[in-house]
PDB file of N, CA and C in Angstrom:
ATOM      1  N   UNK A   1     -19.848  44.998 -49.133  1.00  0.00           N
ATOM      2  CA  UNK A   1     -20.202  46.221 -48.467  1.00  0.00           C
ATOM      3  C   UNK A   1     -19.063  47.222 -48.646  1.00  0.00           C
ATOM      4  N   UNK A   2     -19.178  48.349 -49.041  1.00  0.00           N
ATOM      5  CA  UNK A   2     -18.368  49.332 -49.099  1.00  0.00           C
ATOM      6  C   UNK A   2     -17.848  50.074 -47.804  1.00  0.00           C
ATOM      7  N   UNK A   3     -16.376  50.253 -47.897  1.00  0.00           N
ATOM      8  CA  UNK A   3     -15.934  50.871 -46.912  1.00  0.00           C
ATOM      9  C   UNK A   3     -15.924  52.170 -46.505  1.00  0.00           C
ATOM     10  N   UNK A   4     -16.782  52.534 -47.538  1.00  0.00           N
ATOM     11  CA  UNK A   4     -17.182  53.976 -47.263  1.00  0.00           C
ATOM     12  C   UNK A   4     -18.078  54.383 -46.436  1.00  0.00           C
ATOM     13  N   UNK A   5     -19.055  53.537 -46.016  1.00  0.00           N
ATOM     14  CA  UNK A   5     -19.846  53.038 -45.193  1.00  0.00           C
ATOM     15  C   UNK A   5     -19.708  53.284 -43.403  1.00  0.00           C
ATOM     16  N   UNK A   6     -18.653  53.117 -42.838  1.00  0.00           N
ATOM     17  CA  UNK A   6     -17.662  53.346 -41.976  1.00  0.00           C
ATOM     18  C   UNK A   6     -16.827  54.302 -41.726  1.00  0.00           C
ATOM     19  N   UNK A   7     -16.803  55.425 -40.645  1.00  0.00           N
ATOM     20  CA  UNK A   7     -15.430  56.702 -40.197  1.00  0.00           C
ATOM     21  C   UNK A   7     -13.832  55.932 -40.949  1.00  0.00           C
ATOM     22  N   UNK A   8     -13.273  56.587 -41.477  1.00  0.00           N
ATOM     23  CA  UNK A   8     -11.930  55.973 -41.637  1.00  0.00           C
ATOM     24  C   UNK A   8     -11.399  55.801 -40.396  1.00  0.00           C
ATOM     25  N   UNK A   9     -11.672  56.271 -39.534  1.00  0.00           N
ATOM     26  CA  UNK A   9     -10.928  56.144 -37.597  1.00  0.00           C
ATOM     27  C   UNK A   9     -11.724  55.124 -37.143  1.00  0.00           C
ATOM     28  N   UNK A  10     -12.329  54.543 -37.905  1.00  0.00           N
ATOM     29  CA  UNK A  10     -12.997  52.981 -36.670  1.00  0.00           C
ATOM     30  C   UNK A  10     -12.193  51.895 -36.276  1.00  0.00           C
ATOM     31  N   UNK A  11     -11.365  51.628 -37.030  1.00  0.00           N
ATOM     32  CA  UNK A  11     -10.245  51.037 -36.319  1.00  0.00           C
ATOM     33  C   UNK A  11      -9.389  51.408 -35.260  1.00  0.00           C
ATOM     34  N   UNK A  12      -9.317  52.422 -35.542  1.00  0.00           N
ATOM     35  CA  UNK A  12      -8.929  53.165 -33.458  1.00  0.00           C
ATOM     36  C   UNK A  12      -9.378  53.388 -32.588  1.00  0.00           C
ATOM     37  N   UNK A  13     -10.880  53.319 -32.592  1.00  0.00           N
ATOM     38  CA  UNK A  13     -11.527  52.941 -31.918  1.00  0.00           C
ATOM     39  C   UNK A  13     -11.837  52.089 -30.721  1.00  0.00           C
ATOM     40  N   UNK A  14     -12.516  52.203 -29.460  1.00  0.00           N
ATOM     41  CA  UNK A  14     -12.257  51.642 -28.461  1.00  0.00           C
ATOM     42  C   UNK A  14     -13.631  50.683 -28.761  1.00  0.00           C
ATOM     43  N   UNK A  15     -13.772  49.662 -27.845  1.00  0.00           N
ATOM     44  CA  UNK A  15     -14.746  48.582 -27.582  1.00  0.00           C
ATOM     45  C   UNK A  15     -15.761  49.294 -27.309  1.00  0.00           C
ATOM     46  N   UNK A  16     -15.997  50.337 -26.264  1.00  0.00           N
ATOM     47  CA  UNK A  16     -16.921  51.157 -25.973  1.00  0.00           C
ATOM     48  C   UNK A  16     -17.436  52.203 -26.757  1.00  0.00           C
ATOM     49  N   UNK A  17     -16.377  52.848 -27.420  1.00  0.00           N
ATOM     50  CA  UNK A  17     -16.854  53.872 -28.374  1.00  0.00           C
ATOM     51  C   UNK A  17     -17.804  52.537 -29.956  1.00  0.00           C
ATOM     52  N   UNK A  18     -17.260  52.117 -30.214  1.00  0.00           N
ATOM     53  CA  UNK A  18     -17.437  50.776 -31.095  1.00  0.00           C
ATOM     54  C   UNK A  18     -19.144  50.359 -30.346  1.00  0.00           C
ATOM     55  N   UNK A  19     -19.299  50.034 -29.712  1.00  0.00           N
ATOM     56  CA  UNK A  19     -20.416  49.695 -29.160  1.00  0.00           C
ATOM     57  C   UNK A  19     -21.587  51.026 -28.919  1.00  0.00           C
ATOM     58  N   UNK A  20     -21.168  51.494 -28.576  1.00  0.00           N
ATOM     59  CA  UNK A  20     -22.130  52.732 -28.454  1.00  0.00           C
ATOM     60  C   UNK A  20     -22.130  53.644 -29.810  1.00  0.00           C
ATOM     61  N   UNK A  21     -21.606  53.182 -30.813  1.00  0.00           N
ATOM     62  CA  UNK A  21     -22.041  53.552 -32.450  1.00  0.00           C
ATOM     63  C   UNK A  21     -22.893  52.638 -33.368  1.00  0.00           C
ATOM     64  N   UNK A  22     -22.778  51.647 -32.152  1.00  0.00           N
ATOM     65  CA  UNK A  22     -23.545  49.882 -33.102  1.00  0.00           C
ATOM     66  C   UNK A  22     -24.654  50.747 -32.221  1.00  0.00           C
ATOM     67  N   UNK A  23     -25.332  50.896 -31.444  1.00  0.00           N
ATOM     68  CA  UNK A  23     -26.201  51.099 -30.445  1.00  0.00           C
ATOM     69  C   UNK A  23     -27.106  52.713 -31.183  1.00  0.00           C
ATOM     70  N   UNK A  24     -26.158  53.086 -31.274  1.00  0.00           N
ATOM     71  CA  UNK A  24     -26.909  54.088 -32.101  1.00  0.00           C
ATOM     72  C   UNK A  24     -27.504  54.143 -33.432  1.00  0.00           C
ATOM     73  N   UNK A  25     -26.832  53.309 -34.208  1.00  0.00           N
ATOM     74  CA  UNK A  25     -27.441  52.489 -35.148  1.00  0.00           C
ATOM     75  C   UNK A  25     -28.707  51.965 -35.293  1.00  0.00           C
ATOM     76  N   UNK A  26     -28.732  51.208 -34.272  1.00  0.00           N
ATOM     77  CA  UNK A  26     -29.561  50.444 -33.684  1.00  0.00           C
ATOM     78  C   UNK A  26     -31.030  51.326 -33.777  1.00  0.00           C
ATOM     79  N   UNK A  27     -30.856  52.492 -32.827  1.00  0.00           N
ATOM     80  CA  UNK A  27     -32.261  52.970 -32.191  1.00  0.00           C
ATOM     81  C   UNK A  27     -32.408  53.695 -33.574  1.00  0.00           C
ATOM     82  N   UNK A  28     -31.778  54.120 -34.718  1.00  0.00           N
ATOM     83  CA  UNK A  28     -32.122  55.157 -35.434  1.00  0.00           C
ATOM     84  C   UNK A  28     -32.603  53.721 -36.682  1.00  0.00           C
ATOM     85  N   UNK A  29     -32.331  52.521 -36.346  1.00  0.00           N
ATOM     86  CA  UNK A  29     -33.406  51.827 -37.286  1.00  0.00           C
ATOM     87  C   UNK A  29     -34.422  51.319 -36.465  1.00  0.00           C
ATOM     88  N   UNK A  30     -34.749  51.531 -35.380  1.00  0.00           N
ATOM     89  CA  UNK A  30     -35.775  50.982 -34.631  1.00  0.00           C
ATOM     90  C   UNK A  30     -36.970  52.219 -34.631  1.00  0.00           C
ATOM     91  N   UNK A  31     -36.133  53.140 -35.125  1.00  0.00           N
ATOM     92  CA  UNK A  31     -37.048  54.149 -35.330  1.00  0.00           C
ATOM     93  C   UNK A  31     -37.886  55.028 -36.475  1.00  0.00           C
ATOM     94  N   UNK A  32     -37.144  54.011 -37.817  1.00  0.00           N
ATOM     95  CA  UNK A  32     -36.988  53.905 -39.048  1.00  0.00           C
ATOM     96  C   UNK A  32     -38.674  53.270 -39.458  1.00  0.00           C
ATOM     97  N   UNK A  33     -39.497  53.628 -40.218  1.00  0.00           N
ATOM     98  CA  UNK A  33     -40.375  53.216 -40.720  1.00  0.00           C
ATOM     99  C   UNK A  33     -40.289  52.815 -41.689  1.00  0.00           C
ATOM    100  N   UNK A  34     -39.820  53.156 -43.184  1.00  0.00           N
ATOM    101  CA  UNK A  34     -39.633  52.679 -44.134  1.00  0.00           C
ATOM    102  C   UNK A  34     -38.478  51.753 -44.234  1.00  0.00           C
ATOM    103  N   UNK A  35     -38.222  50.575 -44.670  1.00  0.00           N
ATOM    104  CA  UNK A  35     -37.304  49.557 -44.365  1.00  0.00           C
ATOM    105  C   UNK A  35     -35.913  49.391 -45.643  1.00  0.00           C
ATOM    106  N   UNK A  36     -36.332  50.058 -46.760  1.00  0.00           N
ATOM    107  CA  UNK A  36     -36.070  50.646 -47.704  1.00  0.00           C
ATOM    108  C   UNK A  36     -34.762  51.534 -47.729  1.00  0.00           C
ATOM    109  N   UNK A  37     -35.096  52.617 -46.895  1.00  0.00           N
ATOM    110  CA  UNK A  37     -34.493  53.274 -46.171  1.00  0.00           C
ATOM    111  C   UNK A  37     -33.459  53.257 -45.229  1.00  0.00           C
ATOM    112  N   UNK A  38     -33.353  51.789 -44.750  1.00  0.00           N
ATOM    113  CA  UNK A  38     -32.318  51.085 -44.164  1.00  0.00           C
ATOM    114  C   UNK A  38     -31.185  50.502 -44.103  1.00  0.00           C
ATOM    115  N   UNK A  39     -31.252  49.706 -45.647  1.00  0.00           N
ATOM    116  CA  UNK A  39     -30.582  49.222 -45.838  1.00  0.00           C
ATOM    117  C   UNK A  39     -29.262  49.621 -45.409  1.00  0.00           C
ATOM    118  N   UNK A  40     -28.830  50.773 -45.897  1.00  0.00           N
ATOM    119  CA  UNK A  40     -27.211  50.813 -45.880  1.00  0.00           C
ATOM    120  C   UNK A  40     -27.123  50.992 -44.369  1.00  0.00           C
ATOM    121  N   UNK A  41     -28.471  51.347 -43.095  1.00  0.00           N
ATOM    122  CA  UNK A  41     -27.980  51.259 -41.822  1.00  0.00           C
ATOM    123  C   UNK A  41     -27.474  49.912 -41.557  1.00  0.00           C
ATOM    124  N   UNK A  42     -28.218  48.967 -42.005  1.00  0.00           N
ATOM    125  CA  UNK A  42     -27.854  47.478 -42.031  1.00  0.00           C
ATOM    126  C   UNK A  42     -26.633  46.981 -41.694  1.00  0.00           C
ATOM    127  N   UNK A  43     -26.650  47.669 -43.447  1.00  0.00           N
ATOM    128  CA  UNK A  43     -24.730  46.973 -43.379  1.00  0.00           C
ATOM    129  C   UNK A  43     -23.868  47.607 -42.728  1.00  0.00           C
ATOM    130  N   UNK A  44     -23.928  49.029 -42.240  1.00  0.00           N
ATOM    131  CA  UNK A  44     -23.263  49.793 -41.290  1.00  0.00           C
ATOM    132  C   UNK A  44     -23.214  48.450 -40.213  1.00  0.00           C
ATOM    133  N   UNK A  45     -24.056  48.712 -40.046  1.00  0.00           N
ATOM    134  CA  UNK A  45     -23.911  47.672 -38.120  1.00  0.00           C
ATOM    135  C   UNK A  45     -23.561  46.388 -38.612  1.00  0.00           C
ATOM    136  N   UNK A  46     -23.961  45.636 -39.798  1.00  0.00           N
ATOM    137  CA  UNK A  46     -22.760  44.230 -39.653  1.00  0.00           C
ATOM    138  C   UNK A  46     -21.787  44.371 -39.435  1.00  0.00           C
ATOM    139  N   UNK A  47     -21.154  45.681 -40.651  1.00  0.00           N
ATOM    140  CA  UNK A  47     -19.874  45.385 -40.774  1.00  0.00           C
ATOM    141  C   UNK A  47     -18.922  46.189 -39.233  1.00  0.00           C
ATOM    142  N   UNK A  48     -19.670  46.576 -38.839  1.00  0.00           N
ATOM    143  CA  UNK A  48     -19.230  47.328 -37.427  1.00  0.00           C
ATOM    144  C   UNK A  48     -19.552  46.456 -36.600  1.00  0.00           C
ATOM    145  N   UNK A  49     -20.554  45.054 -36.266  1.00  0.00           N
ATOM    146  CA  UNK A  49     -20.656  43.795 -35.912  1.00  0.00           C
ATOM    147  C   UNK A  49     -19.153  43.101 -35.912  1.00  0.00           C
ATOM    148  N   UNK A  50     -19.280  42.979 -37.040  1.00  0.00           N
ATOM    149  CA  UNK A  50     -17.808  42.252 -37.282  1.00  0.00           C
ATOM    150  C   UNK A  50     -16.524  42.830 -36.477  1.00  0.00           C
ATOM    151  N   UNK A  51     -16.439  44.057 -36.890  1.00  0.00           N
ATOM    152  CA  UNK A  51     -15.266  44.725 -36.077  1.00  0.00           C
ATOM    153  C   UNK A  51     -15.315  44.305 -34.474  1.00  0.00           C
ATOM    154  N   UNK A  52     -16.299  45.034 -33.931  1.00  0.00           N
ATOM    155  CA  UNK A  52     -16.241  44.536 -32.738  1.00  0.00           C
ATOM    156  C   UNK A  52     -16.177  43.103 -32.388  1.00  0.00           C
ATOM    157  N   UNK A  53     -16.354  42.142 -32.831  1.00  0.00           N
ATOM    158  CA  UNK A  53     -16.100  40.614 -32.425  1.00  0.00           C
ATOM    159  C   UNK A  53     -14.238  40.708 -33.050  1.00  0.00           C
ATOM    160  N   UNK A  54     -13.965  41.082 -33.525  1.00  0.00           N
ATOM    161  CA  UNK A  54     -12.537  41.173 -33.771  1.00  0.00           C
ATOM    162  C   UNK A  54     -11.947  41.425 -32.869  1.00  0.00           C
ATOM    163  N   UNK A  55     -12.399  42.871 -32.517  1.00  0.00           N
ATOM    164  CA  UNK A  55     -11.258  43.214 -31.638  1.00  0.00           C
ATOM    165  C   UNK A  55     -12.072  42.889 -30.334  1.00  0.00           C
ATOM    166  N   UNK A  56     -12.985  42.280 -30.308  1.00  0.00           N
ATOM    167  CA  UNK A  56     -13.249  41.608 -28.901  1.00  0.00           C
ATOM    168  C   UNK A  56     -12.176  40.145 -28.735  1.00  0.00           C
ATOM    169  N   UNK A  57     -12.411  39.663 -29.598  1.00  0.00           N
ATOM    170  CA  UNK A  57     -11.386  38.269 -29.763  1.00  0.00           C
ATOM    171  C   UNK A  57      -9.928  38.805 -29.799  1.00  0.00           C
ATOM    172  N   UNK A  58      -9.192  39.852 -30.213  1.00  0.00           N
ATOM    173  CA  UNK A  58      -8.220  40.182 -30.045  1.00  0.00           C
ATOM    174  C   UNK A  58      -8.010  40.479 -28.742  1.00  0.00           C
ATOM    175  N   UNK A  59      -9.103  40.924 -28.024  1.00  0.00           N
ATOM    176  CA  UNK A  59      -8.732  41.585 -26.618  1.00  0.00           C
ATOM    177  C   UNK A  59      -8.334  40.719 -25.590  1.00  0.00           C
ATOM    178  N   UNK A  60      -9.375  39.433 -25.555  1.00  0.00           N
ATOM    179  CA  UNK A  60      -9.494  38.315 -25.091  1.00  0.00           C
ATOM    180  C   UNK A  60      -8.504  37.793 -25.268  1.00  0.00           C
ATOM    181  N   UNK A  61      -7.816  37.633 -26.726  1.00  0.00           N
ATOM    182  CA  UNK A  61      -6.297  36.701 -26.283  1.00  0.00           C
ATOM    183  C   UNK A  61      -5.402  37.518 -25.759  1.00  0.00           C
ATOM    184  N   UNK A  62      -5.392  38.841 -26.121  1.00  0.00           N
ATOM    185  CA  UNK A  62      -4.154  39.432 -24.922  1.00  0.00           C
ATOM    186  C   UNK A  62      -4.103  39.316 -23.648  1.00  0.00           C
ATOM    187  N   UNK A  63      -5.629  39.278 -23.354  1.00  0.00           N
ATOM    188  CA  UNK A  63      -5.768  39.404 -21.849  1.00  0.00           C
ATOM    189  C   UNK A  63      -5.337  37.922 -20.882  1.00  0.00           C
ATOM    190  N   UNK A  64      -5.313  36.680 -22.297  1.00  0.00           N
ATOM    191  CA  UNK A  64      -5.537  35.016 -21.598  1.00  0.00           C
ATOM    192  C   UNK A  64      -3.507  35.140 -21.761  1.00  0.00           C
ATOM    193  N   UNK A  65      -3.075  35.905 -23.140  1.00  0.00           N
ATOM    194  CA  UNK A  65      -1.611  35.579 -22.992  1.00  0.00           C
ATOM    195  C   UNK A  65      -1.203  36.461 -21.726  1.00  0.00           C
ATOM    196  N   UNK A  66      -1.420  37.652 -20.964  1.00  0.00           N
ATOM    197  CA  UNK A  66      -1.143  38.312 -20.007  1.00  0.00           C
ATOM    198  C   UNK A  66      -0.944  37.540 -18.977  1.00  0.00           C
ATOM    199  N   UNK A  67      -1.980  37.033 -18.750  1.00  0.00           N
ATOM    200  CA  UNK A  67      -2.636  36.529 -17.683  1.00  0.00           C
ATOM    201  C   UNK A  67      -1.840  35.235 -17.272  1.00  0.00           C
ATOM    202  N   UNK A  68      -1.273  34.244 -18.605  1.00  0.00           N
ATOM    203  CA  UNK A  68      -0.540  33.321 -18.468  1.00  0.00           C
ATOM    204  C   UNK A  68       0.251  33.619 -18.665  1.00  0.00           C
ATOM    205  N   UNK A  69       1.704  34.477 -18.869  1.00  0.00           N
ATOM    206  CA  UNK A  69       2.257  34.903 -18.734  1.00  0.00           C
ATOM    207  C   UNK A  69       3.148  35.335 -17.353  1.00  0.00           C
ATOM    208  N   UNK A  70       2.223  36.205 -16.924  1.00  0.00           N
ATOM    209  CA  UNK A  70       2.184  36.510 -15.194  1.00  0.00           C
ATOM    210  C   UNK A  70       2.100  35.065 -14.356  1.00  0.00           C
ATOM    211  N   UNK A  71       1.319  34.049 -14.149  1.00  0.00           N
ATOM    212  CA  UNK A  71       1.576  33.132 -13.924  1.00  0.00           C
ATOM    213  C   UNK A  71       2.412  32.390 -13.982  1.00  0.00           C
ATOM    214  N   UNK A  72       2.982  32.452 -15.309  1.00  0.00           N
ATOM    215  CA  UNK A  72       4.116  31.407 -15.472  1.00  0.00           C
ATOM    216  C   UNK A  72       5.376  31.943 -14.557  1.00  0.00           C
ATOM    217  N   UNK A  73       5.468  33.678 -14.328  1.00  0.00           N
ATOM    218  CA  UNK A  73       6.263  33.983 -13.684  1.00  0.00           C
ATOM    219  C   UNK A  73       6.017  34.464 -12.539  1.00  0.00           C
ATOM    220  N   UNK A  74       4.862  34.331 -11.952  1.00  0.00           N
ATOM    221  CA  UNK A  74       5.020  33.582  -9.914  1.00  0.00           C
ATOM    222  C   UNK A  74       5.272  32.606  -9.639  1.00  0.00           C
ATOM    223  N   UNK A  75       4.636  31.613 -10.854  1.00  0.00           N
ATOM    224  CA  UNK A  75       5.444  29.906 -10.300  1.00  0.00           C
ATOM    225  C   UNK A  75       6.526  29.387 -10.148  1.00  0.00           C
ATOM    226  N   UNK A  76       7.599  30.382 -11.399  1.00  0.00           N
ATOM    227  CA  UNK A  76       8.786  30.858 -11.709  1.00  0.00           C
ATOM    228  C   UNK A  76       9.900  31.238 -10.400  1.00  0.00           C
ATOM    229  N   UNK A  77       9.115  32.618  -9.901  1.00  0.00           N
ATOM    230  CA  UNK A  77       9.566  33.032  -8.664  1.00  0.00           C
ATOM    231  C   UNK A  77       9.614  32.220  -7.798  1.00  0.00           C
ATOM    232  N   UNK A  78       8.276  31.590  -7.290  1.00  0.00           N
ATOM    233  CA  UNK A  78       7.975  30.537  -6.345  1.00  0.00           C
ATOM    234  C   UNK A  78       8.868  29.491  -5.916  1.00  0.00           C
ATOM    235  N   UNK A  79       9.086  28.453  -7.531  1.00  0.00           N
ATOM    236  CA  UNK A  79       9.844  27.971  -7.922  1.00  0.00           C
ATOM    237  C   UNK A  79      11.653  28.639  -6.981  1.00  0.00           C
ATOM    238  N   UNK A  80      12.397  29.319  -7.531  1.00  0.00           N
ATOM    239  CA  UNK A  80      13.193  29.768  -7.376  1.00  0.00           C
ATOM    240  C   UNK A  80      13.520  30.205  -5.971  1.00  0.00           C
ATOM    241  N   UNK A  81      12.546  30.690  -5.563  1.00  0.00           N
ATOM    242  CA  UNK A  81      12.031  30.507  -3.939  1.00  0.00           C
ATOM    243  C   UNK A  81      12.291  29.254  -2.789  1.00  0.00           C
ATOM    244  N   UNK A  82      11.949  28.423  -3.565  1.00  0.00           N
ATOM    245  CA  UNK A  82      11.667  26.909  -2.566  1.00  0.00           C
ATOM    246  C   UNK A  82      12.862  26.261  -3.132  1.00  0.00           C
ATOM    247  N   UNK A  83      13.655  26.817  -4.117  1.00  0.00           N
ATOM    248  CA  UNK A  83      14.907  25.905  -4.243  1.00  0.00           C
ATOM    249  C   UNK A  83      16.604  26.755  -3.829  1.00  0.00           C
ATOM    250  N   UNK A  84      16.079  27.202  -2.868  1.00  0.00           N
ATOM    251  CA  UNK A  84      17.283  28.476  -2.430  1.00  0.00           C
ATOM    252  C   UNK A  84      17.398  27.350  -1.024  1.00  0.00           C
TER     253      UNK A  84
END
């Protein structure tokens, strides 16, 4: 699939903006009669499919390393706490 296919700014793109361009996609082939005619909407939305599971999975591990992170340092505190 060609990358021409795609804004050169979709990678800066937010999850929401990203989603609500797959979505628009969407209704303008749902509204599409000739199928012919589609194709390259197609591959638009895989390959904008793809992106978004990327940076959904990217988001997700920042949010699980954050998250454990912060934890490790209340138990930390805690820790340091109960041995004073």
């Amino acid at each position: 699939m060609k990358e021409k296919n795609l804004p050169e700014d979709i990678n800066s793109k937010s999850l929401n903006d990203l989603t609500e361009l797959a979505q628009n996609i969407i209704q303008k082939l749902e509204s599409e009669k000739n199928l012919e005619n589609s194709i390259n909407e197609y591959q638009k939305l895989i390959k904008l499919n793809n992106l978004i599971e990327k940076k959904f999975q990217n988001n997700s591990k920042n949010i699980s390393n954050n998250t454990k992170d912060k934890i490790v340092s209340i138990l930390k505190e805690k820790n340091e706490k109960k041995n004073k």
